[in-house]
N, C-alpha and C. Protein backbone atom coordinates (compact mmCIF):
# COMPACT_ATOMS: atom_id res chain seq x y z
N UNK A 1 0.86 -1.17 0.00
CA UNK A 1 0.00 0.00 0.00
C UNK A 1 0.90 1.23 0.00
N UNK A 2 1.23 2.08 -0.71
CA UNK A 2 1.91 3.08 -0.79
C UNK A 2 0.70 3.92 -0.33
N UNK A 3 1.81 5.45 0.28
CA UNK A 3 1.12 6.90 1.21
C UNK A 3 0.31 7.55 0.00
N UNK A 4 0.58 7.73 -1.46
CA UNK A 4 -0.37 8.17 -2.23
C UNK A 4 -1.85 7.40 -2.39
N UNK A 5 -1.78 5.93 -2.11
CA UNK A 5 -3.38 6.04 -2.26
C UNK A 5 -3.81 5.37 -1.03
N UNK A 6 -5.24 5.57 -1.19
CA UNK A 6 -5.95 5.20 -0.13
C UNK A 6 -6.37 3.77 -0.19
N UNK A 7 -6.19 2.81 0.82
CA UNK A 7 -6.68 1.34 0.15
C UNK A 7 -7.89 0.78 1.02
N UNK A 8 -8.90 1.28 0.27
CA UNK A 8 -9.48 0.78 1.54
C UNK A 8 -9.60 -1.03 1.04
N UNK A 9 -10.89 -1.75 2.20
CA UNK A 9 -11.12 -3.15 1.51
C UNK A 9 -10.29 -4.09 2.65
N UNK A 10 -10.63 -5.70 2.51
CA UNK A 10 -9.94 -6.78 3.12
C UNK A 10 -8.20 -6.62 3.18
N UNK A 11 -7.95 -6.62 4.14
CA UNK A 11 -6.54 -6.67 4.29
C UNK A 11 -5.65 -7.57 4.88
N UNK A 12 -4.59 -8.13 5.10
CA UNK A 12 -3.98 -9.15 6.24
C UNK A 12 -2.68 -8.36 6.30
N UNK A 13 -1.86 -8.87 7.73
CA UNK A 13 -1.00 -8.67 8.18
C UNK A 13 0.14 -9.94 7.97
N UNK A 14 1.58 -9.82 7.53
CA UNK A 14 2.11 -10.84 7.20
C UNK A 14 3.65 -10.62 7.42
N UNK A 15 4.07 -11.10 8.52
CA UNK A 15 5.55 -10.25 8.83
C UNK A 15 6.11 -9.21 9.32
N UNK A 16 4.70 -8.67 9.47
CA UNK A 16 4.78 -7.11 10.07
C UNK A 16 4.33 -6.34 8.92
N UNK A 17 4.52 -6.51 7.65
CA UNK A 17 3.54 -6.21 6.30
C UNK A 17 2.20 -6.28 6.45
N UNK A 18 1.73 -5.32 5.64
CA UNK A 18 -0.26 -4.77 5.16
C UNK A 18 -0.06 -4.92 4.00
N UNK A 19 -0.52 -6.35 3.82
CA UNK A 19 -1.16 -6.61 2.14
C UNK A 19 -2.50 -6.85 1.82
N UNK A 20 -2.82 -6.20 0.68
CA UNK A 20 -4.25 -5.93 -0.20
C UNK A 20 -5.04 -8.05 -0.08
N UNK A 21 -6.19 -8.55 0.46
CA UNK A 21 -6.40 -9.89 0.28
C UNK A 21 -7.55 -9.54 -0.64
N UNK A 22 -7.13 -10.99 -1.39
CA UNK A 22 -8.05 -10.80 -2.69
C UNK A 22 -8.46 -12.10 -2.56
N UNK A 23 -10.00 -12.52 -3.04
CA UNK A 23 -10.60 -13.87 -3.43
C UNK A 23 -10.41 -14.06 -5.06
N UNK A 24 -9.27 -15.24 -5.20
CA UNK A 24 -8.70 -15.93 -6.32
C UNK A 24 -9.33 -17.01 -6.59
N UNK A 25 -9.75 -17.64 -7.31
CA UNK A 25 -10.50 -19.13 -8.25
C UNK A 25 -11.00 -19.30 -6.61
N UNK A 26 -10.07 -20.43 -6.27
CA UNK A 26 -10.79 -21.00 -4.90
C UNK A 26 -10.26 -20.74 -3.70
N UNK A 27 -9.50 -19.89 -3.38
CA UNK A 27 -8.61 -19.54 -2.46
C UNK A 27 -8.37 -17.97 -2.33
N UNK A 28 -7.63 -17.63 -1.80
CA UNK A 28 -7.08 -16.36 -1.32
C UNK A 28 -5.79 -16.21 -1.34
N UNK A 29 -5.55 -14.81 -1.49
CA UNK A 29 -4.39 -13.94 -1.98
C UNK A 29 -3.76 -13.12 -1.42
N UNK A 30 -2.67 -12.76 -1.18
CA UNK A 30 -1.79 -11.90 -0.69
C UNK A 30 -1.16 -11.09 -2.19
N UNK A 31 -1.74 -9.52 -1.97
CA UNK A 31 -1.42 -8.83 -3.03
C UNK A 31 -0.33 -7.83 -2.68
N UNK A 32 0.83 -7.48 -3.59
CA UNK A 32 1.63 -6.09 -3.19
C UNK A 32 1.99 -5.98 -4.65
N UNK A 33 2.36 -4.46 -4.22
CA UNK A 33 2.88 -3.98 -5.58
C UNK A 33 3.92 -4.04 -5.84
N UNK A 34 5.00 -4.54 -4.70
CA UNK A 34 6.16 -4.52 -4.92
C UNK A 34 6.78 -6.44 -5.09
N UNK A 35 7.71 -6.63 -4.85
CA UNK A 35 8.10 -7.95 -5.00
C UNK A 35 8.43 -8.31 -3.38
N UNK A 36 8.20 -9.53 -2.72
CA UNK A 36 8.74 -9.69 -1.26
C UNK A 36 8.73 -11.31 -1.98
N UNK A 37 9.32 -11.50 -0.40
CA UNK A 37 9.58 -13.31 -0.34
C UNK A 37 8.25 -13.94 -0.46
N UNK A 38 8.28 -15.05 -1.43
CA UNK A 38 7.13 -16.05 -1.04
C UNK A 38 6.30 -15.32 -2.43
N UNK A 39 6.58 -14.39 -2.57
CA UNK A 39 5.21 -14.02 -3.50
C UNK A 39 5.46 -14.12 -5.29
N UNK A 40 4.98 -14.28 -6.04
CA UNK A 40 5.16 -14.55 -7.43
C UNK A 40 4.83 -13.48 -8.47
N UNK A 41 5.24 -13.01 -9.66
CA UNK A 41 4.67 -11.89 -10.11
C UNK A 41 3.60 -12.01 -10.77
N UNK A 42 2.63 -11.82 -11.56
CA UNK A 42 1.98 -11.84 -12.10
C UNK A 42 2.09 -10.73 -13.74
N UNK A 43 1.22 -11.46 -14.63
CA UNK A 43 1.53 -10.58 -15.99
C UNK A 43 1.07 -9.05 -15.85
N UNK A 44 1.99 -8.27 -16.13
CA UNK A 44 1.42 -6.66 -16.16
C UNK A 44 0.12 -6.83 -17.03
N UNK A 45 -0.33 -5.90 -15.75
CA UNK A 45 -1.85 -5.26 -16.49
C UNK A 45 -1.88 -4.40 -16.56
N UNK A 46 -2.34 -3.41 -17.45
CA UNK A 46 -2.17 -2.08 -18.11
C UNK A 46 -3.34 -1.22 -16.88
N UNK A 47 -4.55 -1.94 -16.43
CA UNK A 47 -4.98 -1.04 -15.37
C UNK A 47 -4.46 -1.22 -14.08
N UNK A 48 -3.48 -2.38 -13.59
CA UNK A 48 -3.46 -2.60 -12.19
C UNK A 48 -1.73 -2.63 -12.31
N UNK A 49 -1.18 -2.38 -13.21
CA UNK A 49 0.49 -2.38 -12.92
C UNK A 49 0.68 -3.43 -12.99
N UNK A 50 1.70 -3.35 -12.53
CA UNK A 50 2.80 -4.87 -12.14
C UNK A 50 2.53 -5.21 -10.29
N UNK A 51 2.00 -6.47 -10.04
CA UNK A 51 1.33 -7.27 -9.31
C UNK A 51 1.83 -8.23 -8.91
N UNK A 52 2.13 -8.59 -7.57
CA UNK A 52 2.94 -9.91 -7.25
C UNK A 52 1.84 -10.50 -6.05
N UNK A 53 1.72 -11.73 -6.01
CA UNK A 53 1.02 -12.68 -5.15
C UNK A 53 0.85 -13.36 -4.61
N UNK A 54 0.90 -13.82 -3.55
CA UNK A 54 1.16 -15.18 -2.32
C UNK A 54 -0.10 -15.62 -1.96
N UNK A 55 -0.11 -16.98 -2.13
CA UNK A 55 -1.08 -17.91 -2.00
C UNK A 55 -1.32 -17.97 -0.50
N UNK A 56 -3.09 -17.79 -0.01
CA UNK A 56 -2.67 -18.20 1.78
C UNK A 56 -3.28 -19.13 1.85
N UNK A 57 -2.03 -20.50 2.43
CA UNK A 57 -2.66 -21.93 3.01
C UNK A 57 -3.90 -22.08 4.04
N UNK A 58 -4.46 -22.91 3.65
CA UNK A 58 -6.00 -23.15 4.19
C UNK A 58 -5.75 -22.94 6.23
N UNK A 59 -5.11 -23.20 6.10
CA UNK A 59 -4.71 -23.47 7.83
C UNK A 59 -3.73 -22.54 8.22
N UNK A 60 -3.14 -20.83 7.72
CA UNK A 60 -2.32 -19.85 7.91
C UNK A 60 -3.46 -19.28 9.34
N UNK A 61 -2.32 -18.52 9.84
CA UNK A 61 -3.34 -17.78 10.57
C UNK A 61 -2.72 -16.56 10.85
N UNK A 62 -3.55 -15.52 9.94
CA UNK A 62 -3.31 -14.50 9.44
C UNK A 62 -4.01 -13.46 10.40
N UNK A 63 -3.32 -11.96 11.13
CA UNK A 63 -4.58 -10.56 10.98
C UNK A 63 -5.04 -10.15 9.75
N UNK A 64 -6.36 -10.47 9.92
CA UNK A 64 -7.51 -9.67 9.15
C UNK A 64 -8.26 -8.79 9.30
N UNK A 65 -8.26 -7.69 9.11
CA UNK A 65 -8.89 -6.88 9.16
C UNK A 65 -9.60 -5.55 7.73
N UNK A 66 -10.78 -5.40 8.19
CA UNK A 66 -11.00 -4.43 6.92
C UNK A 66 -10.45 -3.07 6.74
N UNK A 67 -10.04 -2.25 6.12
CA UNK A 67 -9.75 -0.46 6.09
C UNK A 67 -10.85 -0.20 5.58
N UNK A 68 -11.03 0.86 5.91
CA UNK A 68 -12.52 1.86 5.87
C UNK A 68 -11.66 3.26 6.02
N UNK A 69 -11.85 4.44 4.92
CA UNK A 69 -11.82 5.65 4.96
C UNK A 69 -12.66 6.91 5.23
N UNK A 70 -12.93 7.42 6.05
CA UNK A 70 -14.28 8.32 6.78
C UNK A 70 -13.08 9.65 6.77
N UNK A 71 -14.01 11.02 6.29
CA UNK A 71 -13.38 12.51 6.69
C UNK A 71 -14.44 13.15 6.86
N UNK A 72 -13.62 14.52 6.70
CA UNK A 72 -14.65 16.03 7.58
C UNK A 72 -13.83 16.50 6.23
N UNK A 73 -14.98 17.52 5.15
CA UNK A 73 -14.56 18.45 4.47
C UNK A 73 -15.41 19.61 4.96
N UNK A 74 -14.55 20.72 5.47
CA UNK A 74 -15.56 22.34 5.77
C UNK A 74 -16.91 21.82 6.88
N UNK A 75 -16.85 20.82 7.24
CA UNK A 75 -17.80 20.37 8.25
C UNK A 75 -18.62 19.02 7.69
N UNK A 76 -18.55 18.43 6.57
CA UNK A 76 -19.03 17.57 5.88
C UNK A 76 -18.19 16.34 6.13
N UNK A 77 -19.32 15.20 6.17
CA UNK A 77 -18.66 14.16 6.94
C UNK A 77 -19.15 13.33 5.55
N UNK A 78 -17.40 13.13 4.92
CA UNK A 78 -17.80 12.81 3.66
C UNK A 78 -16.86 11.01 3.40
N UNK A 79 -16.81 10.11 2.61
CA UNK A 79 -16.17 8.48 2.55
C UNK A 79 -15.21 9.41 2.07
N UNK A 80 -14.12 8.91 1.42
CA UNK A 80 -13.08 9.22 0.77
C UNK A 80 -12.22 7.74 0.20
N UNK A 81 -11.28 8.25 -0.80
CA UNK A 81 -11.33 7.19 -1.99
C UNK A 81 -10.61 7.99 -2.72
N UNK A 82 -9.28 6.99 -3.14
CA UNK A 82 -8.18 7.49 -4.09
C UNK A 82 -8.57 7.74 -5.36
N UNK A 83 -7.78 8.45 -6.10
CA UNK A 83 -8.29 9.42 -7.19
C UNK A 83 -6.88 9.36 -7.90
N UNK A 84 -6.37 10.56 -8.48
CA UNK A 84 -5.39 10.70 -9.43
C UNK A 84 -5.18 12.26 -9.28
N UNK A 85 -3.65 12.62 -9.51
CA UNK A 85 -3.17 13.94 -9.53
C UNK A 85 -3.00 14.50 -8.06
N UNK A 86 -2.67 13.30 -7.00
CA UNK A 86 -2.47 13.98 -5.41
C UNK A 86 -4.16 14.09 -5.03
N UNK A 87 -5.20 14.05 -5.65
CA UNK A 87 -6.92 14.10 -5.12
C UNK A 87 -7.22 12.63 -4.30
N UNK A 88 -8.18 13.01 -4.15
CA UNK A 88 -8.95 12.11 -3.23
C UNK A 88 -10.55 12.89 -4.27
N UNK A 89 -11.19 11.48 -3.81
CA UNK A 89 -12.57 11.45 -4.10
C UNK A 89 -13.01 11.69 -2.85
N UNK A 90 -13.90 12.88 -2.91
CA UNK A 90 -14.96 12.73 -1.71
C UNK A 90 -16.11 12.53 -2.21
N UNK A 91 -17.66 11.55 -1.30
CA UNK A 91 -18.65 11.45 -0.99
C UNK A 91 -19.27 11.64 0.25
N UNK A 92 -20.33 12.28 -0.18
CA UNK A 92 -21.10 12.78 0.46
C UNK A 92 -22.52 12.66 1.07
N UNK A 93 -23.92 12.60 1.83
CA UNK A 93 -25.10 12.40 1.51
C UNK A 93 -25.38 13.68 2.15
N UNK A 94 -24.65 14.98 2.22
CA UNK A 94 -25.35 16.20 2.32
C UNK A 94 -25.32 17.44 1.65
N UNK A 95 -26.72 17.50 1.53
CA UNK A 95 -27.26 18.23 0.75
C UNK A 95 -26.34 19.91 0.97
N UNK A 96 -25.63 20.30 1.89
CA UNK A 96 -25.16 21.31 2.13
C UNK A 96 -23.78 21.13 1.20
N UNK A 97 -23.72 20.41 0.41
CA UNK A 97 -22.10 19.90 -0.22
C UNK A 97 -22.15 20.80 -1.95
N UNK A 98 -23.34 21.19 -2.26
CA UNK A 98 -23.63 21.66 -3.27
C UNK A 98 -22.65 22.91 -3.17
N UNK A 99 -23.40 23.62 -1.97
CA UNK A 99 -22.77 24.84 -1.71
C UNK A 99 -20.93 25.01 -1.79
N UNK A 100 -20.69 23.98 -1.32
CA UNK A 100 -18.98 23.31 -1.48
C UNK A 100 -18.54 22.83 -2.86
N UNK A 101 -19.14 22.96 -3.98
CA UNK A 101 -18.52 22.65 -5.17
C UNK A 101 -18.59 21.40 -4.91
N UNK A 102 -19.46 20.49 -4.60
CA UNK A 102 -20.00 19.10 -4.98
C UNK A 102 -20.89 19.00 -5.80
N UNK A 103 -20.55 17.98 -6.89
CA UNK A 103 -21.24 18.04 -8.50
C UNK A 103 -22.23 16.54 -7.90
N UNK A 104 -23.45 16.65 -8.04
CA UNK A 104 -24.51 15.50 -8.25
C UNK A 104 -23.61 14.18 -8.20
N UNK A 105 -24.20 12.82 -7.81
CA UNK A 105 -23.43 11.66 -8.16
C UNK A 105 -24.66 10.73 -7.26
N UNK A 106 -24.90 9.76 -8.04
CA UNK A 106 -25.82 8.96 -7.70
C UNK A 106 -27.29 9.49 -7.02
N UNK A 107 -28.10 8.85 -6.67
CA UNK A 107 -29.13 9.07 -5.81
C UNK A 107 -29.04 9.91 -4.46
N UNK A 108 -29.27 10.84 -4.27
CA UNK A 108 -28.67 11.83 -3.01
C UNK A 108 -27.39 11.57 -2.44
N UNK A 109 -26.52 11.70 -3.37
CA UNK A 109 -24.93 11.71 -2.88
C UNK A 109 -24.58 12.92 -4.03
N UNK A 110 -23.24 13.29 -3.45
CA UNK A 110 -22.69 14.71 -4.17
C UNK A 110 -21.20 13.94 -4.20
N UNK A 111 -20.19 14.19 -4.52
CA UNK A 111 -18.82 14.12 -5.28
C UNK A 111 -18.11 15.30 -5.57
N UNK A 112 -16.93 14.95 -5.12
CA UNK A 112 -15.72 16.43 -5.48
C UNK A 112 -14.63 15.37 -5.20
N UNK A 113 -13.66 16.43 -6.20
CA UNK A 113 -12.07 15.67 -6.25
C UNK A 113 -11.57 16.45 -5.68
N UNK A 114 -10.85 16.55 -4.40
CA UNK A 114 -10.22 17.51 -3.70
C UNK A 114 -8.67 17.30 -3.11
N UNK A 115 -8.10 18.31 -3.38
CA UNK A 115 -6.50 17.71 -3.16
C UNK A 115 -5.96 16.97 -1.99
N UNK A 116 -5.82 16.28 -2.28
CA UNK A 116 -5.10 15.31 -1.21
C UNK A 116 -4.58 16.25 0.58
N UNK A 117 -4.18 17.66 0.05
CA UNK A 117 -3.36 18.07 1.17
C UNK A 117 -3.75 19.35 1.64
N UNK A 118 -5.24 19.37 0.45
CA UNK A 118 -6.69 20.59 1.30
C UNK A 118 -6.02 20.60 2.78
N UNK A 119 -6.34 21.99 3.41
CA UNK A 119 -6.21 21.56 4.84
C UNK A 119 -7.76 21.82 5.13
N UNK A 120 -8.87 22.06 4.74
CA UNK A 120 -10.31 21.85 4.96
C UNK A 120 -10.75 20.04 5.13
N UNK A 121 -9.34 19.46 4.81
CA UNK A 121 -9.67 17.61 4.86
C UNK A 121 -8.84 17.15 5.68
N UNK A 122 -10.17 16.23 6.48
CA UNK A 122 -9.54 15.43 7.51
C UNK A 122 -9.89 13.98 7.13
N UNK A 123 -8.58 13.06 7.51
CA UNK A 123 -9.71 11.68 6.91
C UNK A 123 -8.79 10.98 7.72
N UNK A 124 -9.43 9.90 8.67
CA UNK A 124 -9.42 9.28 9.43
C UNK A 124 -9.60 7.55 8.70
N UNK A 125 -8.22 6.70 8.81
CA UNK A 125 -8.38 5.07 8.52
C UNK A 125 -8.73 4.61 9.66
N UNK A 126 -9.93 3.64 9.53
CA UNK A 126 -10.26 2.43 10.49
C UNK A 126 -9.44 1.32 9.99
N UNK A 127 -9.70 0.32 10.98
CA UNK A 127 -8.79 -1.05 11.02
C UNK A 127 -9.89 -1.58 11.66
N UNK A 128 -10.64 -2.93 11.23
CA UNK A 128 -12.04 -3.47 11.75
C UNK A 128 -11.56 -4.75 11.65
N UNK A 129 -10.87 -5.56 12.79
CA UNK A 129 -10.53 -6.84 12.59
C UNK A 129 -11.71 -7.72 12.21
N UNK A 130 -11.42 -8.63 11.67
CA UNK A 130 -12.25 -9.23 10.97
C UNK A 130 -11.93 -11.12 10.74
N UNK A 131 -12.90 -12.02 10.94
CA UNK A 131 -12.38 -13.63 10.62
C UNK A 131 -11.42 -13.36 9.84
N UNK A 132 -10.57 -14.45 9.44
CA UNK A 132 -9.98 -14.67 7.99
C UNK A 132 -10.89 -15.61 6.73
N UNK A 133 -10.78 -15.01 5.91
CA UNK A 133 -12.35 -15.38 5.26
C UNK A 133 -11.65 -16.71 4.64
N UNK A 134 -11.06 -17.03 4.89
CA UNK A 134 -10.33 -18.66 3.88
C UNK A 134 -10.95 -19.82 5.29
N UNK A 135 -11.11 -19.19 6.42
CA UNK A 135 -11.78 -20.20 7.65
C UNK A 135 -12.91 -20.36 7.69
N UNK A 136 -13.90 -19.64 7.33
CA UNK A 136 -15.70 -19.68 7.10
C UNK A 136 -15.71 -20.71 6.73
């Protein structure tokens, strides 16, 4: 997980490492962007980069936990979600966000791309331990 984006989603702990877990064919995944021990590369993909991956054995016993991204823009308690150019995506469900240069987006939600290093943005990561979903 690099400091430019935000990751939210299933995560595990592995060595003292935070890697991205992904559900693969029948099993589960240990994702990074970089190369570490144990993990294999995978073919570049033109939307997801270059991708390396470690298989987790049925019987590992891994921290799991989810990331969740929550902020405050100008008083708006908005999700947040990586973007491009140093932004962040904000969402919203208040109606006072118009007034803030939030453009329409779905069914009573508003949207703005706002710079990563606004100081009007605060955004707060959760860590929500969670089973390891390869044990269900």
């Amino acid at each position: 997980m690099t400091a430019e984006r935000l990751e939210s989603g299933l995560h595990a702990r592995l060595d003292g490492v935070v890697y991205r877990l992904e559900s693969r064919g029948r099993g589960w995944v240990l994702v990074s962007e970089n190369p570490a021990p144990g993990f294999e590369k995978l073919p570049f993909d033109k939307n997801r980069g270059s991708l390396y991956v470690r298989r987790v054995q049925p019987d590992e016993r891994l921290e799991c936990f989810d990331i969740d991204h929550e902020g405050e823009y100008r008083g708006l308690r908005v999700s947040v979600s990586s973007s491009t150019q140093g932004r962040v995506m904000a969402v919203t469900r208040d109606p006072q966000a118009q007034k803030y240069g939030f453009d329409p987006f779905e069914r009573d939600s508003w949207v703005k791309l706002i710079p990563r290093d606004d100081r009007d943005l605060r955004i707060t990561e959760t860590h929500t331990p969670v089973p390891a979903p390869w044990t269900r």
